[in-house]
C-alpha atoms as a PDB file:
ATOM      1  CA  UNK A   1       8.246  18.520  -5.505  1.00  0.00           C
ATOM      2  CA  UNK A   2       4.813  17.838  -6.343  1.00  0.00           C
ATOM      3  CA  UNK A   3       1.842  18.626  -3.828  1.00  0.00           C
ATOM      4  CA  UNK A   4      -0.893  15.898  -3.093  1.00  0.00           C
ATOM      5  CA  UNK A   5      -3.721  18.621  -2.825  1.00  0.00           C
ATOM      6  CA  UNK A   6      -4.548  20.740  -5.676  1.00  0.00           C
ATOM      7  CA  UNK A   7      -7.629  23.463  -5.896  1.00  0.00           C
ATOM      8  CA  UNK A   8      -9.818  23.776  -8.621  1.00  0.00           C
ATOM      9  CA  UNK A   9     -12.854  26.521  -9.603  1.00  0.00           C
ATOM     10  CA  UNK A  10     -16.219  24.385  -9.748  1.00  0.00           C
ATOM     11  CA  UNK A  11     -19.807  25.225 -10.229  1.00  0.00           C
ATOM     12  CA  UNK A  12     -21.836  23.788  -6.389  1.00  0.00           C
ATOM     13  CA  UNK A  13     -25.220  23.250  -6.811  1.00  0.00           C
ATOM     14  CA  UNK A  14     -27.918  22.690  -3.991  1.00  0.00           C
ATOM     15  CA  UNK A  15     -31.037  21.909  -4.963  1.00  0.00           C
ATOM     16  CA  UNK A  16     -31.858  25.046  -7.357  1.00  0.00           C
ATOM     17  CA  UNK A  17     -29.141  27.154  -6.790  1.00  0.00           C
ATOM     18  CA  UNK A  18     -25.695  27.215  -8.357  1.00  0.00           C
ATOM     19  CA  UNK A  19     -22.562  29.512  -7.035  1.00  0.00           C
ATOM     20  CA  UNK A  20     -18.868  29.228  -7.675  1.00  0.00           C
ATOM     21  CA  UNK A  21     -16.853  27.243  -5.508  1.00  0.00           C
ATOM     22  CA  UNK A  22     -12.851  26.597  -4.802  1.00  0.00           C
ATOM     23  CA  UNK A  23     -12.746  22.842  -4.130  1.00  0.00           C
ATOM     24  CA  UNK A  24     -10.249  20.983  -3.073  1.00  0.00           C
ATOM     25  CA  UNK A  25      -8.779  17.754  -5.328  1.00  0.00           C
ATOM     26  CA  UNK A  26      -6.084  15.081  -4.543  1.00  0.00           C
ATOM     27  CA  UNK A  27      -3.485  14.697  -6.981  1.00  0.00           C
ATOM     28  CA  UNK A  28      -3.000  11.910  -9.180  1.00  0.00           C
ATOM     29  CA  UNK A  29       0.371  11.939 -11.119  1.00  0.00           C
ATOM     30  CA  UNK A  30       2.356   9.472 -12.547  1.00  0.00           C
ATOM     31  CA  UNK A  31       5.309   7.854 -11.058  1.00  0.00           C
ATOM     32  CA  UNK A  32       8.178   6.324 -12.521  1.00  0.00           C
ATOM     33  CA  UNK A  33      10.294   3.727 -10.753  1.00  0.00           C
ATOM     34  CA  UNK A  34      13.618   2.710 -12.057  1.00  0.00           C
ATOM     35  CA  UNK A  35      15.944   0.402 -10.887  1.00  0.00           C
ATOM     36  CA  UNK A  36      19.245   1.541 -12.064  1.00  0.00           C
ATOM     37  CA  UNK A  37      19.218   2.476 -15.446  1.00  0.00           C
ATOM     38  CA  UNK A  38      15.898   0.331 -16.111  1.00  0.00           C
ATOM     39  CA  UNK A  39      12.625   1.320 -15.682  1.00  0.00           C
ATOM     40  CA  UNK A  40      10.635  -1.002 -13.344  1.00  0.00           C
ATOM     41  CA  UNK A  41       6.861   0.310 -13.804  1.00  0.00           C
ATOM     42  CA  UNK A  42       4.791   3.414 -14.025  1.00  0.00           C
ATOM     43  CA  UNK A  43       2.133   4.067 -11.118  1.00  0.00           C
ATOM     44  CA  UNK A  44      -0.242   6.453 -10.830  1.00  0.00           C
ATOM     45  CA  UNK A  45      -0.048   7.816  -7.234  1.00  0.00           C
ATOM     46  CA  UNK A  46      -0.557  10.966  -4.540  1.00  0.00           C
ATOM     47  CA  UNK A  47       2.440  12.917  -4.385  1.00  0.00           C
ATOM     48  CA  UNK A  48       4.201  12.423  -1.124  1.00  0.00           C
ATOM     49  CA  UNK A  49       6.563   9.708   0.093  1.00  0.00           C
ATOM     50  CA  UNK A  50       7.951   8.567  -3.220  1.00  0.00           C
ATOM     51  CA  UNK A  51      10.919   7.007  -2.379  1.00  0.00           C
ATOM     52  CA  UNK A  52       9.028   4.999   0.306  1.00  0.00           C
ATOM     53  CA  UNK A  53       6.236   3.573  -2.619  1.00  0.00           C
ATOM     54  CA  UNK A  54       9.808   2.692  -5.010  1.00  0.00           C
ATOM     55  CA  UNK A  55      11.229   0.903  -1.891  1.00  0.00           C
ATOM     56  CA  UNK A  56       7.865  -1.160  -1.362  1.00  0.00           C
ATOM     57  CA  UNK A  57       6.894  -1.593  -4.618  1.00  0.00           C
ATOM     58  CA  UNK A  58      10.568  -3.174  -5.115  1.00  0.00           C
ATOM     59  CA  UNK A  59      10.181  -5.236  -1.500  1.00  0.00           C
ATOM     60  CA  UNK A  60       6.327  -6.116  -2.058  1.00  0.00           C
ATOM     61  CA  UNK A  61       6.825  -7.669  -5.461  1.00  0.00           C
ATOM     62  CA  UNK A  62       9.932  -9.533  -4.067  1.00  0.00           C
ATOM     63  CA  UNK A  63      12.314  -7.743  -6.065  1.00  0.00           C
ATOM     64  CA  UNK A  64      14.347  -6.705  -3.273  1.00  0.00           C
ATOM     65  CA  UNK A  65      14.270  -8.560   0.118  1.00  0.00           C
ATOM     66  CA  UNK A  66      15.851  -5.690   2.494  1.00  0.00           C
ATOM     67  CA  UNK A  67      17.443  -1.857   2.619  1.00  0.00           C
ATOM     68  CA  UNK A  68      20.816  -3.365   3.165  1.00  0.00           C
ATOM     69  CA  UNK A  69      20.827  -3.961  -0.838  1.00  0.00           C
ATOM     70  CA  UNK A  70      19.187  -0.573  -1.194  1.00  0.00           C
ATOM     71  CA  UNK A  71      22.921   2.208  -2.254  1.00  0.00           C
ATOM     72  CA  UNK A  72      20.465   5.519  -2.237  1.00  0.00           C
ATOM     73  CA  UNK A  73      16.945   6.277  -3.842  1.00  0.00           C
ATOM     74  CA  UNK A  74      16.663  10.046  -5.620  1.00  0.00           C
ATOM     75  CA  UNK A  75      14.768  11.919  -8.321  1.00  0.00           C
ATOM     76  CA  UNK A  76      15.799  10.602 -11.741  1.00  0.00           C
ATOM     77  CA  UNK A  77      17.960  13.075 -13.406  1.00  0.00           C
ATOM     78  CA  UNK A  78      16.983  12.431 -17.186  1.00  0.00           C
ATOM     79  CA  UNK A  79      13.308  14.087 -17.724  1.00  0.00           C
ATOM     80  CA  UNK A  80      13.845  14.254 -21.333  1.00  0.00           C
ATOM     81  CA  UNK A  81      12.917  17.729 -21.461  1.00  0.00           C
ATOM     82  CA  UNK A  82       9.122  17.289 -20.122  1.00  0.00           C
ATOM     83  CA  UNK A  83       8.819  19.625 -17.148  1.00  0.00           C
ATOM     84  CA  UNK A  84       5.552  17.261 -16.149  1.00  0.00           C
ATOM     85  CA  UNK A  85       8.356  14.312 -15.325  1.00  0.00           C
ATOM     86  CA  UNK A  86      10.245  16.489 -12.610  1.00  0.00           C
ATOM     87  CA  UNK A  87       9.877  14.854  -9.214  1.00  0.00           C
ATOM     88  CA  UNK A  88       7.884  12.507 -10.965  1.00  0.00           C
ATOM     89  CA  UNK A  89      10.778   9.464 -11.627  1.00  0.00           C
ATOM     90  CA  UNK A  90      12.730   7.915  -9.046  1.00  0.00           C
ATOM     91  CA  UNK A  91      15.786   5.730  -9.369  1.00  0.00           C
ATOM     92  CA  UNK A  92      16.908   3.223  -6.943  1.00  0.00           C
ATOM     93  CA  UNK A  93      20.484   2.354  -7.063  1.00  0.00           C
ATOM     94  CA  UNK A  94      21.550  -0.710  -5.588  1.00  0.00           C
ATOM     95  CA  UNK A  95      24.713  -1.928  -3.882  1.00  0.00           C
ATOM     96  CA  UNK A  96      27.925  -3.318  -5.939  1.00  0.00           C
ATOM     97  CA  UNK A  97      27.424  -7.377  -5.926  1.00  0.00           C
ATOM     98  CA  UNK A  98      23.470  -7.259  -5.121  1.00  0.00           C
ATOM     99  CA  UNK A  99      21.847  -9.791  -7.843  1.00  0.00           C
ATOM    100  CA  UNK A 100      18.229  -9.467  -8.745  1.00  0.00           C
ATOM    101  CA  UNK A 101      16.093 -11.444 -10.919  1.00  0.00           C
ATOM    102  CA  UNK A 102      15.679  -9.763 -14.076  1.00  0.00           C
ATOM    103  CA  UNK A 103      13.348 -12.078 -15.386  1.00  0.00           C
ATOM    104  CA  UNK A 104      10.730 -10.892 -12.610  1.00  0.00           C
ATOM    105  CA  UNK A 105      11.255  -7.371 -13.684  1.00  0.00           C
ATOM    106  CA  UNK A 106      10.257  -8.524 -17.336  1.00  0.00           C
ATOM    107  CA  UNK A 107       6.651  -9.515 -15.843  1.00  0.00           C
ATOM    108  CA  UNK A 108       5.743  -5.932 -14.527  1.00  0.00           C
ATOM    109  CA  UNK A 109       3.214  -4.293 -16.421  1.00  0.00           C
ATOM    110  CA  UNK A 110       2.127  -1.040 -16.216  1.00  0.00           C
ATOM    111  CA  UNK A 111       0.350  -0.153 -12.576  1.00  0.00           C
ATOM    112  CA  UNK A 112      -2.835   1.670 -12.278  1.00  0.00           C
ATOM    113  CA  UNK A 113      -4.544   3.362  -9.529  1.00  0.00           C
ATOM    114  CA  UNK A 114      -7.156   0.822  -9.768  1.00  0.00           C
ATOM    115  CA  UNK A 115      -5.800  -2.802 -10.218  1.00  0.00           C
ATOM    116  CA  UNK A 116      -2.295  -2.548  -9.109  1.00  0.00           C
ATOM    117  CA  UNK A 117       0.396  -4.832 -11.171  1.00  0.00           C
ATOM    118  CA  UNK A 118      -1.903  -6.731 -14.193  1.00  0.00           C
ATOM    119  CA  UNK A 119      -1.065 -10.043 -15.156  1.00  0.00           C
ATOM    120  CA  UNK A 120       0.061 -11.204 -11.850  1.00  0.00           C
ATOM    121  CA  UNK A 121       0.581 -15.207 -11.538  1.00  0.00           C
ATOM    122  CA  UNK A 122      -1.793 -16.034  -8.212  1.00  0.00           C
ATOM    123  CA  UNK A 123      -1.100 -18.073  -4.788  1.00  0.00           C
ATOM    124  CA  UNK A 124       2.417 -19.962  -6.104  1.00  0.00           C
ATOM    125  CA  UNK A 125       3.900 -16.925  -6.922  1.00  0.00           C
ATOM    126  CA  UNK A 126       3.907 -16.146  -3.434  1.00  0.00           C
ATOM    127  CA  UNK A 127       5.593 -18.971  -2.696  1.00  0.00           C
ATOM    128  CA  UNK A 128       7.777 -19.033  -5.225  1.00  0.00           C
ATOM    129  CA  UNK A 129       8.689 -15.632  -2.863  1.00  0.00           C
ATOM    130  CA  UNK A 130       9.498 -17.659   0.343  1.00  0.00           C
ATOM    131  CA  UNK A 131       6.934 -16.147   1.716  1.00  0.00           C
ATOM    132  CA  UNK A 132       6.082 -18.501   5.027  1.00  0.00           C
ATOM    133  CA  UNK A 133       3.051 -19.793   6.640  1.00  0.00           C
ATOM    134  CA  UNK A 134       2.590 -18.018   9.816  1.00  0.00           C
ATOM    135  CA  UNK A 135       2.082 -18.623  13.487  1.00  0.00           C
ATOM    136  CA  UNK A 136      -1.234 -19.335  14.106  1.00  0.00           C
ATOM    137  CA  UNK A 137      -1.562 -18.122  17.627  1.00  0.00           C
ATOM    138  CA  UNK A 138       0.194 -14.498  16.942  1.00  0.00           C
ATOM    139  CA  UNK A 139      -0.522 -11.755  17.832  1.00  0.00           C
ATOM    140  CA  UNK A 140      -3.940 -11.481  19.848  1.00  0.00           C
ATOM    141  CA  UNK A 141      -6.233  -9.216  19.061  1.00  0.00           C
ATOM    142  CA  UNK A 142      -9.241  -8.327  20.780  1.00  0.00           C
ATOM    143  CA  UNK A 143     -12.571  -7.834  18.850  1.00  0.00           C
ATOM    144  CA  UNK A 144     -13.180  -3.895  20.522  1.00  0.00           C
ATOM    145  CA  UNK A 145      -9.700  -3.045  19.183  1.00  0.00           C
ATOM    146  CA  UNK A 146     -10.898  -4.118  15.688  1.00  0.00           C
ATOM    147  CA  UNK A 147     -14.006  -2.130  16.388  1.00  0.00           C
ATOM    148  CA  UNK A 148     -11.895   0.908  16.900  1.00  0.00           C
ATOM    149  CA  UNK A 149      -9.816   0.876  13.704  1.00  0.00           C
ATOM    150  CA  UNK A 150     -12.292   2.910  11.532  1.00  0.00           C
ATOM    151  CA  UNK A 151     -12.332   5.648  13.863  1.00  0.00           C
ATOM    152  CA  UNK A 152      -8.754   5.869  14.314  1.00  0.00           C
ATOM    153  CA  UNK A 153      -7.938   5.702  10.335  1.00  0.00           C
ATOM    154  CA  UNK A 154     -10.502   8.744   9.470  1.00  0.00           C
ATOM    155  CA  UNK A 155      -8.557  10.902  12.827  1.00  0.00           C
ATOM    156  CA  UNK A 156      -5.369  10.095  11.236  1.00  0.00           C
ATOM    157  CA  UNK A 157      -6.341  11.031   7.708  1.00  0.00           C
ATOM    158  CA  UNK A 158      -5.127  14.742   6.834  1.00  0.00           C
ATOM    159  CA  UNK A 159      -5.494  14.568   3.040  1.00  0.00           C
ATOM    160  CA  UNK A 160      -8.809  12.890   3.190  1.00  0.00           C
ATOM    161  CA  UNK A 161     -10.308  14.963   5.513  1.00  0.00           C
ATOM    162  CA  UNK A 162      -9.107  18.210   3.004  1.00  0.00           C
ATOM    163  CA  UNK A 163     -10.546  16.319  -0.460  1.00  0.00           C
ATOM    164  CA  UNK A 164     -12.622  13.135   0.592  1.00  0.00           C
ATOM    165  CA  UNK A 165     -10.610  11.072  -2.328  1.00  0.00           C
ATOM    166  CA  UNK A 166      -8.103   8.912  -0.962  1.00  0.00           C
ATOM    167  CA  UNK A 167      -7.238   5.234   0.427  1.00  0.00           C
ATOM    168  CA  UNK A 168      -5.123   4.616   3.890  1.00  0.00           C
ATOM    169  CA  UNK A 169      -3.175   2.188   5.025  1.00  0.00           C
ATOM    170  CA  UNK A 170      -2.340   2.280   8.294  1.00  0.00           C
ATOM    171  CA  UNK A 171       0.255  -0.134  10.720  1.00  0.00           C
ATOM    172  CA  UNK A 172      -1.595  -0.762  14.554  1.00  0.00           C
ATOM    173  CA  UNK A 173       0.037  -2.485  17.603  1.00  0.00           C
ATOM    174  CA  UNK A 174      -2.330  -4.864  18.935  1.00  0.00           C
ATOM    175  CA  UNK A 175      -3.855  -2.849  21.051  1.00  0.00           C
ATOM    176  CA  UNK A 176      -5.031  -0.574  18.974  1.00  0.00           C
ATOM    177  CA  UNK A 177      -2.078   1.757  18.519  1.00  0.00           C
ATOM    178  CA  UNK A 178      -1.295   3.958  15.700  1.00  0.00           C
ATOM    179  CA  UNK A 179       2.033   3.090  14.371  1.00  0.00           C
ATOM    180  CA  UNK A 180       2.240   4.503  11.082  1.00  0.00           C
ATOM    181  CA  UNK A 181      -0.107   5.626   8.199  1.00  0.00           C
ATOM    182  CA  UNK A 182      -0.089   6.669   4.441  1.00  0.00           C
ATOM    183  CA  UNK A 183      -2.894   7.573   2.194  1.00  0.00           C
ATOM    184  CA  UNK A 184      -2.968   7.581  -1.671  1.00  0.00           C
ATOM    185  CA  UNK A 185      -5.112   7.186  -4.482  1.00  0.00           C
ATOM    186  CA  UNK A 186      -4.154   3.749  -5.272  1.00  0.00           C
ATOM    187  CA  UNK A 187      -4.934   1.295  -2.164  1.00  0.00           C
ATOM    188  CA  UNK A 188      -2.123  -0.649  -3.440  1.00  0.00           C
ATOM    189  CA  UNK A 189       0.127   2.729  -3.232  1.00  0.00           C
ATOM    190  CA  UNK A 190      -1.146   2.880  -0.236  1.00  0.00           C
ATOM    191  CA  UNK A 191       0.591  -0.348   1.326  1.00  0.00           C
ATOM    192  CA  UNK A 192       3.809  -0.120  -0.467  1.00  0.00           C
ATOM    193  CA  UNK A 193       4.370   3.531   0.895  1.00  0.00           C
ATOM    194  CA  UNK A 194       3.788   2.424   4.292  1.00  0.00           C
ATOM    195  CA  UNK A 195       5.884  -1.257   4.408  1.00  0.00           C
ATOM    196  CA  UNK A 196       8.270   0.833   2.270  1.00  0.00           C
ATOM    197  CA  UNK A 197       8.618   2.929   4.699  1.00  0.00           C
ATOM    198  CA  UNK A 198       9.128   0.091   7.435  1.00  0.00           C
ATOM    199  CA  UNK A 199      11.565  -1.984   5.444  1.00  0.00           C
ATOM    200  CA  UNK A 200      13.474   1.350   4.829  1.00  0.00           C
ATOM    201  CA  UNK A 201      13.916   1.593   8.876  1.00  0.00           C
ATOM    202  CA  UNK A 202      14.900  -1.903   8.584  1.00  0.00           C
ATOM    203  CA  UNK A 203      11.880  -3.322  10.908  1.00  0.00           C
ATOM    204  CA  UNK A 204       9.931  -6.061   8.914  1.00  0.00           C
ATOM    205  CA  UNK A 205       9.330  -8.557   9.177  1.00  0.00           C
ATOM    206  CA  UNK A 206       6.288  -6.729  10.755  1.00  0.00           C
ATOM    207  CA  UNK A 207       5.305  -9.786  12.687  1.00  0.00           C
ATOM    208  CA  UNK A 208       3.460  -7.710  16.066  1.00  0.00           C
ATOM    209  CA  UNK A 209       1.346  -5.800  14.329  1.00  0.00           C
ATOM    210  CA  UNK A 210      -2.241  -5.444  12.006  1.00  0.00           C
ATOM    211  CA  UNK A 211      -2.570  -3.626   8.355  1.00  0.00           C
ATOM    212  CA  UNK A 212      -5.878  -1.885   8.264  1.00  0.00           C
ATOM    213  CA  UNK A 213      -6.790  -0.386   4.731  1.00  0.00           C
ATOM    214  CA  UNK A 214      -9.827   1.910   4.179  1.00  0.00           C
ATOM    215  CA  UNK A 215     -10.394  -0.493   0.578  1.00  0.00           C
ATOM    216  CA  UNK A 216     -11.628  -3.743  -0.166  1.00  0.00           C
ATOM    217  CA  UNK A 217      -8.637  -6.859   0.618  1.00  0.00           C
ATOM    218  CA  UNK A 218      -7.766  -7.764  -2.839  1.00  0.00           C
ATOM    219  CA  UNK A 219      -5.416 -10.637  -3.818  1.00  0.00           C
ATOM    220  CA  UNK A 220      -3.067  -8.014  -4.135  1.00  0.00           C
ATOM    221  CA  UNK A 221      -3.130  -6.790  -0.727  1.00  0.00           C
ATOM    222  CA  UNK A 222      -3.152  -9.874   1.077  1.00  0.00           C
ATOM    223  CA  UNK A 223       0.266 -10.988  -1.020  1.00  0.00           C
ATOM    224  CA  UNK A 224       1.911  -7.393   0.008  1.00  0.00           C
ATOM    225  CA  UNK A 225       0.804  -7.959   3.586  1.00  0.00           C
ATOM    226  CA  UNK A 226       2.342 -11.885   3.203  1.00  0.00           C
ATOM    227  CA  UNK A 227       5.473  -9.999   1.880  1.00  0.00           C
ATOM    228  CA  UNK A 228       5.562  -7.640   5.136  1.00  0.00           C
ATOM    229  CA  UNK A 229       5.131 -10.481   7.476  1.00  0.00           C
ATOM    230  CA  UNK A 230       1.927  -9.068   8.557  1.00  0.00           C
ATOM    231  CA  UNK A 231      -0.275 -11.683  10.148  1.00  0.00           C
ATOM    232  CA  UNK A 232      -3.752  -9.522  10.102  1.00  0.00           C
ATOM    233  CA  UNK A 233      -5.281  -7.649   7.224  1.00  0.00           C
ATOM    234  CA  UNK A 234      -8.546  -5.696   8.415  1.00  0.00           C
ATOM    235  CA  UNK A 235     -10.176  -4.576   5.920  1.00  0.00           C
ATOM    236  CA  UNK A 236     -13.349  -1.947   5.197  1.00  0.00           C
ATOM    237  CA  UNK A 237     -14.836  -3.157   1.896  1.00  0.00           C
ATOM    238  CA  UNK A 238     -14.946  -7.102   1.183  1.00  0.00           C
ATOM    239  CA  UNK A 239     -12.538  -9.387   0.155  1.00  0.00           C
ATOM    240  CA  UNK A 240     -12.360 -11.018  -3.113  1.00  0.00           C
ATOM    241  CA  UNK A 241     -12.653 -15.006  -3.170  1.00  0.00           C
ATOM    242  CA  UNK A 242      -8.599 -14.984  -3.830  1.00  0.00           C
ATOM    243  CA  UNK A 243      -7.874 -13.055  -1.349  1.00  0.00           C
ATOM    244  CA  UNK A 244      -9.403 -15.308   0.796  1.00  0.00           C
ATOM    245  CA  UNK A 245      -7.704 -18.759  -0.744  1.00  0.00           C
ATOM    246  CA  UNK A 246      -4.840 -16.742  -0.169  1.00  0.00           C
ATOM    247  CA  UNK A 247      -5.149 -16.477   3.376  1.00  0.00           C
ATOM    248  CA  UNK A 248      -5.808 -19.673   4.032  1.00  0.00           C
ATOM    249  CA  UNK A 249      -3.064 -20.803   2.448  1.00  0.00           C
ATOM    250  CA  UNK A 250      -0.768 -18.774   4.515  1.00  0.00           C
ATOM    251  CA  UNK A 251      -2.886 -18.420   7.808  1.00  0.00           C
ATOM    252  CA  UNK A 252      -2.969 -14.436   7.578  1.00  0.00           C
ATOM    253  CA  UNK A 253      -6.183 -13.234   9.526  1.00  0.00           C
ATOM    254  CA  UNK A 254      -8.204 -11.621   6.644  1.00  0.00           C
ATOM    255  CA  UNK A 255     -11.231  -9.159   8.357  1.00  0.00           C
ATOM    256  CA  UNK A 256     -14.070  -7.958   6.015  1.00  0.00           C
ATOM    257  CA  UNK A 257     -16.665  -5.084   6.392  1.00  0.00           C
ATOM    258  CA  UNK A 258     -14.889  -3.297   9.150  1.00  0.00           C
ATOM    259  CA  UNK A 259     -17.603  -1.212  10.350  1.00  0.00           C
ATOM    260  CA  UNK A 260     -20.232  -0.001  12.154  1.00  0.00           C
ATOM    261  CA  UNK A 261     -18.826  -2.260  15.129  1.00  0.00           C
ATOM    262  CA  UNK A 262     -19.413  -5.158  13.117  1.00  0.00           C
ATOM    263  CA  UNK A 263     -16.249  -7.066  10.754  1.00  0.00           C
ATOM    264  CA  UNK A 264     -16.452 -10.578   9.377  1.00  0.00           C
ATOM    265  CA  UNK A 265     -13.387 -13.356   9.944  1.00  0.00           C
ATOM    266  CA  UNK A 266     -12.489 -15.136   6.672  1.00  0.00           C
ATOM    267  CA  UNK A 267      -9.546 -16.383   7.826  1.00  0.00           C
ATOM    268  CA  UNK A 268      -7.136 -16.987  11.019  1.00  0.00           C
ATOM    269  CA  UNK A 269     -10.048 -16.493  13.565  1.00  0.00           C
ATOM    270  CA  UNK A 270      -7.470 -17.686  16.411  1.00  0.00           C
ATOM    271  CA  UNK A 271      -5.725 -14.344  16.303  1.00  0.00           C
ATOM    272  CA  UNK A 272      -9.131 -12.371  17.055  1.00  0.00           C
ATOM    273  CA  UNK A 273     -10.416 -12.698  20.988  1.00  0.00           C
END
């Protein structure tokens, strides 16, 4: 299948001198999801855990509420004849008697790398999901362990560290423990590979644990971390005002600016000691 890295002959300059130079780019291709025979939406993405971004594209959207309605996920056999499209389209096939809500697939536009699903209805969407208003006391977090999440996303980063272009999302314990991480070029990629991955192994609700992505917390974000059950969304960049409305609605910690040992509390301050 397709490789996330790719190397490419450049010109370096420094200062006045020029000399030919192999760098090294992450991949952006596009990706196909279908459900069935229907196509779902078209994102551009990094190579690399496909069927887990179809999975939590499907379960972050609230197309899909578990695996258990999940038959098999594979590479789409029609390609009609482009070469480009191979190991670039996956189908999910679901189990006899599992109903969806067509309508919702209807409202899926075509995904970017950049804004994720356009056109997207705001806060009663999400609970028009089910999603639920969470415990306000859980988990605990202590302020050094947010201090320590930077650090522990750049370690954990191979593909960044190789090309220097790519968003993480990563799962931690509350104390600071790596659970699980996945990088692409789309931040929202990004989450859906890694709670696809998760609702695959048929764990979430992810209830015990923090999302830290190296982006800013968009509304989008914040609705796929509601969607996970994920109480605390640290963040690098800043939020956007929705985000935070969001948050509030739903008592999901939202953490901004996540450092330089410094982060600021938008939301759900009771779950950071």
């Amino acid at each position: 299948m397709n490789r996330p890295i790719l190397t490419v002959p450049v010109q370096k300059v420094e200062g006045d001198s020029s000399a030919p130079f192999q760098d090294l780019l992450a991949v952006e291709e596009p990706l196909e999801i279908r459900l069935g025979d229907k196509s779902v939406s078209i994102t551009m993405r990094t190579p690399g855990h496909d069927f887990e971004l179809a999975a939590g594209f499907l379960f972050t959207e609230g197309i899909l509420q578990n695996a258990a309605q999940i038959r098999e996920i594979r590479w789409s056999h029609k390609t009609n004849g482009n070469p480009r499209q191979v190991g670039n389209s996956v189908t999910v096939e679901l189990n006899p008697g599992v109903e969806i809500d067509l309508d919702r697939l209807e409202r899926h536009f075509y995904t970017t790398s950049s804004c994720g699903v356009c056109g997207k209805a705001s806060i009663e969407a999400i609970e028009m999901q089910g999603c639920p208003v969470l415990p306000r006391n859980a988990p605990l977090v202590e302020s050094a362990v947010v201090h320590h999440l930077p650090d522990a996303l750049r370690r954990a980063q191979p593909v960044f560290e190789r090309t220097g272009g790519l968003h993480a999302a990563a799962l931690f314990s509350p104390d600071g423990t790596l659970q699980l991480l996945r990088e692409d070029v789309g931040r929202h990629n990004a989450v859906d590979k890694l709670i696809g991955a998760e609702m695959l192994a048929g764990h979430t609700p992810l209830g015990n644990y923090l999302l830290f992505v190296s982006s800013r917390a968009s509304f989008e974000l914040v609705q796929k971390a509601l969607v996970g059950g994920i109480p605390i969304l640290a963040a690098v960049g800043a939020p956007s005002s929705l985000a935070v409305e969001t948050a509030q609605r739903f008592n999901l910690t939202l953490l901004g600016f996540v450092r330089d040992r410094r982060f600021n509390i938008y939301s759900g301050a009771s779950r950071i000691q």
